[in-house]
N, C-alpha and C. Protein backbone atom coordinates (compact mmCIF):
# COMPACT_ATOMS: atom_id res chain seq x y z
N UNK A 1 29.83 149.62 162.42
CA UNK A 1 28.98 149.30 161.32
C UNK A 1 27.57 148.96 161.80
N UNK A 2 27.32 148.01 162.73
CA UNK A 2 26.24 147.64 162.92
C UNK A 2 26.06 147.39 164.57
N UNK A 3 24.96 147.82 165.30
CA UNK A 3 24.82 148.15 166.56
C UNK A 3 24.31 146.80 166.90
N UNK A 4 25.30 145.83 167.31
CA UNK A 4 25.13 144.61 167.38
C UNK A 4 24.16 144.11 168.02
N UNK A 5 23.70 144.89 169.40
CA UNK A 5 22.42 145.00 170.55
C UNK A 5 21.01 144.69 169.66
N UNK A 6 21.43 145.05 168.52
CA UNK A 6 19.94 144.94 167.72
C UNK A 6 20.21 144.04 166.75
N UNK A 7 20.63 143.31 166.24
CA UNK A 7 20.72 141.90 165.53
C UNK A 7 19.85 141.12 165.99
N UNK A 8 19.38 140.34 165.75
CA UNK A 8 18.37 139.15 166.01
C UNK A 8 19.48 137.89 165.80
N UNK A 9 21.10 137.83 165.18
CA UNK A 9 21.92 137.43 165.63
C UNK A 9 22.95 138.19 165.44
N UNK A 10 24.05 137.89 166.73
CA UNK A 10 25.34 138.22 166.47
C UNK A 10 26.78 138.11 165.34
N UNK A 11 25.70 136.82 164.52
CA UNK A 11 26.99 136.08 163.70
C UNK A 11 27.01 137.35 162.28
N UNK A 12 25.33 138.23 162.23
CA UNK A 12 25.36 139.02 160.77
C UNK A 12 26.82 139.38 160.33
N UNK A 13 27.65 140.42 161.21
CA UNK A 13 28.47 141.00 160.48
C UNK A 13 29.46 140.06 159.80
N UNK A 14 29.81 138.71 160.51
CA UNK A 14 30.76 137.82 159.88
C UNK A 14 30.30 137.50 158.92
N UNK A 15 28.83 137.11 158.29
CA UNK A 15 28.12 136.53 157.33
C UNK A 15 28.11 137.40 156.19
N UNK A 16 27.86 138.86 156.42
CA UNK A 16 28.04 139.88 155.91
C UNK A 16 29.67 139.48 154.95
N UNK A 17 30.55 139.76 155.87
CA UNK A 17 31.89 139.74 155.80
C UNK A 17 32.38 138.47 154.47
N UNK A 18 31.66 137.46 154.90
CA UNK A 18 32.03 136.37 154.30
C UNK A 18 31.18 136.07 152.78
N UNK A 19 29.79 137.07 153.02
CA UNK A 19 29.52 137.05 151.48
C UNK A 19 29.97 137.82 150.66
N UNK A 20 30.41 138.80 150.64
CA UNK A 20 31.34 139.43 150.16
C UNK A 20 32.79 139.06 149.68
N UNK A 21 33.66 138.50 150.66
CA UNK A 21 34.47 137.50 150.22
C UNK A 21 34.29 136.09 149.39
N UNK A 22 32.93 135.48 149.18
CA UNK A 22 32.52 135.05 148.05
C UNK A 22 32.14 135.44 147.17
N UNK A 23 31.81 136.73 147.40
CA UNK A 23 31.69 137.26 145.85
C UNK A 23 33.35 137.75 145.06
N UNK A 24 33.59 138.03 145.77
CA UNK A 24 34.86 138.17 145.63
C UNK A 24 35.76 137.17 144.52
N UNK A 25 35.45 135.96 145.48
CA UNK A 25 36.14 134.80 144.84
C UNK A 25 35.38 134.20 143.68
N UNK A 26 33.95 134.11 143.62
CA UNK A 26 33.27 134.06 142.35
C UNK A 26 33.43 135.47 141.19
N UNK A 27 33.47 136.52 141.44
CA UNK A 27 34.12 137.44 140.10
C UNK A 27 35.45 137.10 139.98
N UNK A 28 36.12 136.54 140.49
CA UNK A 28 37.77 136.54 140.03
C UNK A 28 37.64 135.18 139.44
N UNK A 29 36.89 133.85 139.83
CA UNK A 29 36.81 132.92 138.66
C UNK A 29 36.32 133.65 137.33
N UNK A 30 35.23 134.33 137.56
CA UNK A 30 34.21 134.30 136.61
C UNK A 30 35.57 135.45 135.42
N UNK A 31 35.92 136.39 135.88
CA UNK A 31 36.75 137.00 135.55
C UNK A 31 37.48 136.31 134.37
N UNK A 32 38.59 135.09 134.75
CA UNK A 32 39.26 134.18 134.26
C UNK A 32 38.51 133.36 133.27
N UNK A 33 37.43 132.72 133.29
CA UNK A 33 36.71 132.27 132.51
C UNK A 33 36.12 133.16 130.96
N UNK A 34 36.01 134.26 131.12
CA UNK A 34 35.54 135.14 130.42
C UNK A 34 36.67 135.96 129.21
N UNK A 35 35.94 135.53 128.12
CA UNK A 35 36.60 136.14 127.11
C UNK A 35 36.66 137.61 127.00
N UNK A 36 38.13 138.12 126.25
CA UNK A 36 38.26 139.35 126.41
C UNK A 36 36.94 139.73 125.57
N UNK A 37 36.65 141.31 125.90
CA UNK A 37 35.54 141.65 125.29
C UNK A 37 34.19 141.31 125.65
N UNK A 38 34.38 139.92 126.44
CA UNK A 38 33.10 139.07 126.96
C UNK A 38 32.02 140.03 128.10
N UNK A 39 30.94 139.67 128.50
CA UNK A 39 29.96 140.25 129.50
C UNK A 39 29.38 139.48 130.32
N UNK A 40 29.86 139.82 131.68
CA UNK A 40 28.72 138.95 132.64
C UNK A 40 27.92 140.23 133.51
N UNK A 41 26.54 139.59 133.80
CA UNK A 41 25.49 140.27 134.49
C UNK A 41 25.33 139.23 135.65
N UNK A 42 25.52 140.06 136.70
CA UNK A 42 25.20 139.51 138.42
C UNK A 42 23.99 140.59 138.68
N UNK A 43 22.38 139.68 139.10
CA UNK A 43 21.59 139.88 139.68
C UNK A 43 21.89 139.82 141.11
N UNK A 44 21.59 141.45 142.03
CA UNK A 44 22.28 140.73 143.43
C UNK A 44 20.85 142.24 144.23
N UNK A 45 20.74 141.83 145.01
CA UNK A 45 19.30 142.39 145.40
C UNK A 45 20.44 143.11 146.93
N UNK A 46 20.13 143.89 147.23
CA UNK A 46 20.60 145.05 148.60
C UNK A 46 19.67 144.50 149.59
N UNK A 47 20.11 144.65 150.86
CA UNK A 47 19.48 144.42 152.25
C UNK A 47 20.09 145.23 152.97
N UNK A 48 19.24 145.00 154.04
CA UNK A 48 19.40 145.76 155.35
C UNK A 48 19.24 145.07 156.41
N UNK A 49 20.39 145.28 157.58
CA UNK A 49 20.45 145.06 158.95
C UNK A 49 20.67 145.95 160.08
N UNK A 50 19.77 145.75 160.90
CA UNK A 50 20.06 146.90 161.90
C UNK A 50 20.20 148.16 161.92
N UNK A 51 19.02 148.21 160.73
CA UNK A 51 18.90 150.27 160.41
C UNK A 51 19.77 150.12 159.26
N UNK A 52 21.06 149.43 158.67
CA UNK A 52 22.25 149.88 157.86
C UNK A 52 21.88 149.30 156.52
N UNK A 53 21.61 150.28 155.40
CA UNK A 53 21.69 149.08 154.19
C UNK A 53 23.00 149.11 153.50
N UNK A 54 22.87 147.80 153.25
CA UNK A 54 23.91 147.06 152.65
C UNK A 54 23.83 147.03 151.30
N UNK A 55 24.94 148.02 150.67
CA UNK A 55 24.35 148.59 149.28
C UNK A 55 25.11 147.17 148.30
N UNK A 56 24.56 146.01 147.58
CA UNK A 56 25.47 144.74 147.23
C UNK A 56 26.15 145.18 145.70
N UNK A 57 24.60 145.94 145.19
CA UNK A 57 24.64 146.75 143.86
C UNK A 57 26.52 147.03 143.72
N UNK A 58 26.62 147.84 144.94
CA UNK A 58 27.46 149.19 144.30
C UNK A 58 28.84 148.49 145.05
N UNK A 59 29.00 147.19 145.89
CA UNK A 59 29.94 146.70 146.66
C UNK A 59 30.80 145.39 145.56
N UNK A 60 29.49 145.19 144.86
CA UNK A 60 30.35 143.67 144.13
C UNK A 60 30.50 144.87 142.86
N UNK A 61 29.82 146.12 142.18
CA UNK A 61 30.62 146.12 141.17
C UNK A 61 32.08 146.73 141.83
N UNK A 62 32.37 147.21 142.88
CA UNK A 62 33.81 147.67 143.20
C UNK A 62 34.42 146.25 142.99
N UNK A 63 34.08 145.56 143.49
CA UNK A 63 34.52 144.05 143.82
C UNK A 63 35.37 143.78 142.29
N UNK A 64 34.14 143.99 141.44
CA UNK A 64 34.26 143.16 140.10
C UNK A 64 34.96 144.11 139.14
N UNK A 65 35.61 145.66 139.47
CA UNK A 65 36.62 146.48 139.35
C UNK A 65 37.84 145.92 139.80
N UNK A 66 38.21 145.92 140.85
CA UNK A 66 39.60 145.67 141.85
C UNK A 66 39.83 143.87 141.10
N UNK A 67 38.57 143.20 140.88
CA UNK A 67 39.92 142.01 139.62
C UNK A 67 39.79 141.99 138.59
N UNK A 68 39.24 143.14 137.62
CA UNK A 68 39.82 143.11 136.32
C UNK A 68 38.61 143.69 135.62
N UNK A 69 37.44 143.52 135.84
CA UNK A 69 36.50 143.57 134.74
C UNK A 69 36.10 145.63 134.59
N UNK A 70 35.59 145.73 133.80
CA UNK A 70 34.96 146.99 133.71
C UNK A 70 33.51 146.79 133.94
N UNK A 71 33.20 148.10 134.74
CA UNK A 71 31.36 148.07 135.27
C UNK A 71 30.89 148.82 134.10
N UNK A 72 30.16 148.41 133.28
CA UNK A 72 29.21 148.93 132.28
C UNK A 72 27.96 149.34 132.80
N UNK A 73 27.47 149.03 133.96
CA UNK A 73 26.37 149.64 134.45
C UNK A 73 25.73 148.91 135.57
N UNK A 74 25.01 149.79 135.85
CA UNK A 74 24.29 149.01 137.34
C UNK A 74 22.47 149.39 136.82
N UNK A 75 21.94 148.26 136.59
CA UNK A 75 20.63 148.74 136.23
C UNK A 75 19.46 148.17 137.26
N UNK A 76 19.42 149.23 138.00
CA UNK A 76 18.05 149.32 138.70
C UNK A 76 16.82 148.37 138.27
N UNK A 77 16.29 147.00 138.91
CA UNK A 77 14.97 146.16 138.16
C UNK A 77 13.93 146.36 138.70
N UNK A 78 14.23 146.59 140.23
CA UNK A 78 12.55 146.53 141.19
C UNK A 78 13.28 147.02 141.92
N UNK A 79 12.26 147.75 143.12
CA UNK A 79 12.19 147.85 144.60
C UNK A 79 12.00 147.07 145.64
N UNK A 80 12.37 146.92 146.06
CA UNK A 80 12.63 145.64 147.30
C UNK A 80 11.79 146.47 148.84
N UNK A 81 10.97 145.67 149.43
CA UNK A 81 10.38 145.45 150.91
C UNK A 81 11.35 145.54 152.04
N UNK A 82 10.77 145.64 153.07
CA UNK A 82 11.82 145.45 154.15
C UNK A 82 10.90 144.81 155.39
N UNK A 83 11.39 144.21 155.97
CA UNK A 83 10.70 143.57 157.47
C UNK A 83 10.13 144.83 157.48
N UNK A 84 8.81 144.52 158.87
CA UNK A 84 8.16 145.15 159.34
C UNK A 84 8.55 146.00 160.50
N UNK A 85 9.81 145.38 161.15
CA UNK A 85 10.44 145.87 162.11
C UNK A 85 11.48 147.29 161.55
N UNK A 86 11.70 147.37 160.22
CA UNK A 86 12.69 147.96 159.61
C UNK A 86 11.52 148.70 158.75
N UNK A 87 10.99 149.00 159.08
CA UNK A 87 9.72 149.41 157.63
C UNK A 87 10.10 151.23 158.04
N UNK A 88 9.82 151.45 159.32
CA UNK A 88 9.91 152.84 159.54
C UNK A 88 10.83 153.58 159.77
N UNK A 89 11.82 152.46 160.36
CA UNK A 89 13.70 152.95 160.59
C UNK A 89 14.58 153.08 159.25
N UNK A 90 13.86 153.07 158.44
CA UNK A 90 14.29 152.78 157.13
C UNK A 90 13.72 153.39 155.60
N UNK A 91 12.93 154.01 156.59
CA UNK A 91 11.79 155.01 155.41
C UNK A 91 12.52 155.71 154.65
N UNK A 92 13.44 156.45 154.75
CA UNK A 92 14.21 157.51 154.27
C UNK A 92 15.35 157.15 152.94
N UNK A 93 15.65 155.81 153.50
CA UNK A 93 16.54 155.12 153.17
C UNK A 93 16.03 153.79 151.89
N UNK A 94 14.77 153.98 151.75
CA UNK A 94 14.01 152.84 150.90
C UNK A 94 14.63 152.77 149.63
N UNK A 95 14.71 154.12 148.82
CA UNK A 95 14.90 153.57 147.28
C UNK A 95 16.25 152.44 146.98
N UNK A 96 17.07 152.74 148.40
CA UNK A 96 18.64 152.07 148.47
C UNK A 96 18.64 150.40 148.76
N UNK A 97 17.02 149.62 148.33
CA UNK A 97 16.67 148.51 149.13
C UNK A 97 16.16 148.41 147.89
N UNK A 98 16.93 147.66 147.05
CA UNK A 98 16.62 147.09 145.52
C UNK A 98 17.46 146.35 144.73
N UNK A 99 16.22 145.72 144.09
CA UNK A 99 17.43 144.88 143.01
C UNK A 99 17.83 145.32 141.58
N UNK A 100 18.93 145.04 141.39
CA UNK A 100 19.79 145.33 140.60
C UNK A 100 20.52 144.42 139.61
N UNK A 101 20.98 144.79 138.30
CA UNK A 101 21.82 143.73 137.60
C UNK A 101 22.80 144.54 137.30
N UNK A 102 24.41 144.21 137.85
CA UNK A 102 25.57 144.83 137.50
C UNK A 102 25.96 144.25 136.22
N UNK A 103 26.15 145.22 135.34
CA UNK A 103 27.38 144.68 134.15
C UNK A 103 28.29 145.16 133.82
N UNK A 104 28.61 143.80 133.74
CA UNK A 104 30.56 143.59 133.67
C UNK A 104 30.85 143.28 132.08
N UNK A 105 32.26 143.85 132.21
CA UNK A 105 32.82 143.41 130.38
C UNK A 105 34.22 143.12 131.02
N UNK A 106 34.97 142.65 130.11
CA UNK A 106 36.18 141.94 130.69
C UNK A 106 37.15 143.03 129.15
């Protein structure tokens, strides 16, 4: 996944790993809380490490599929920056470095 030699730390991929598994565990409350028919919208902005972006958009709505809800859409809000170090390794790859609001219906 990520060419660890180039991290500025080693811990990313676990952190990576572990926000995801909170999102995880926050759509499956949020899930439960939510009336049938009901709608929640998660603002969640994409990044990049080490050349790789990390698409959050398109990872928490799988997320927020696999416990129950239906994805009604993923709507594109802005374009998002990138370090300066990542500005040119990443050119190609820019429009995929944005924020987003997933919606969910239960």
């Amino acid at each position: 996944m990520f060419d660890k030699g180039n991290l500025w730390s080693k811990k990313i991929p676990s952190v990576v790993r572990g926000y995801f598994d909170d999102t995880h565990t926050l759509l499956k409350k949020l899930y439960l809380q939510t009336q049938k028919g009901g709608c929640v919208g998660v603002v969640i902005g994409n990044s990049a490490y080490s050349g790789v972006i990390i698409p959050s958009d398109i990872l928490t709505a799988q997320i927020a599929n696999e416990v129950g809800f239906n994805v009604e859409n993923i709507f594109i809000t802005r374009h998002l920056t990138t370090s300066s170090q990542q500005k040119k390794e990443l050119e190609p790859l820019k429009e995929y470095l944005r924020e987003s609001i997933v919606l969910l219906k239960k």
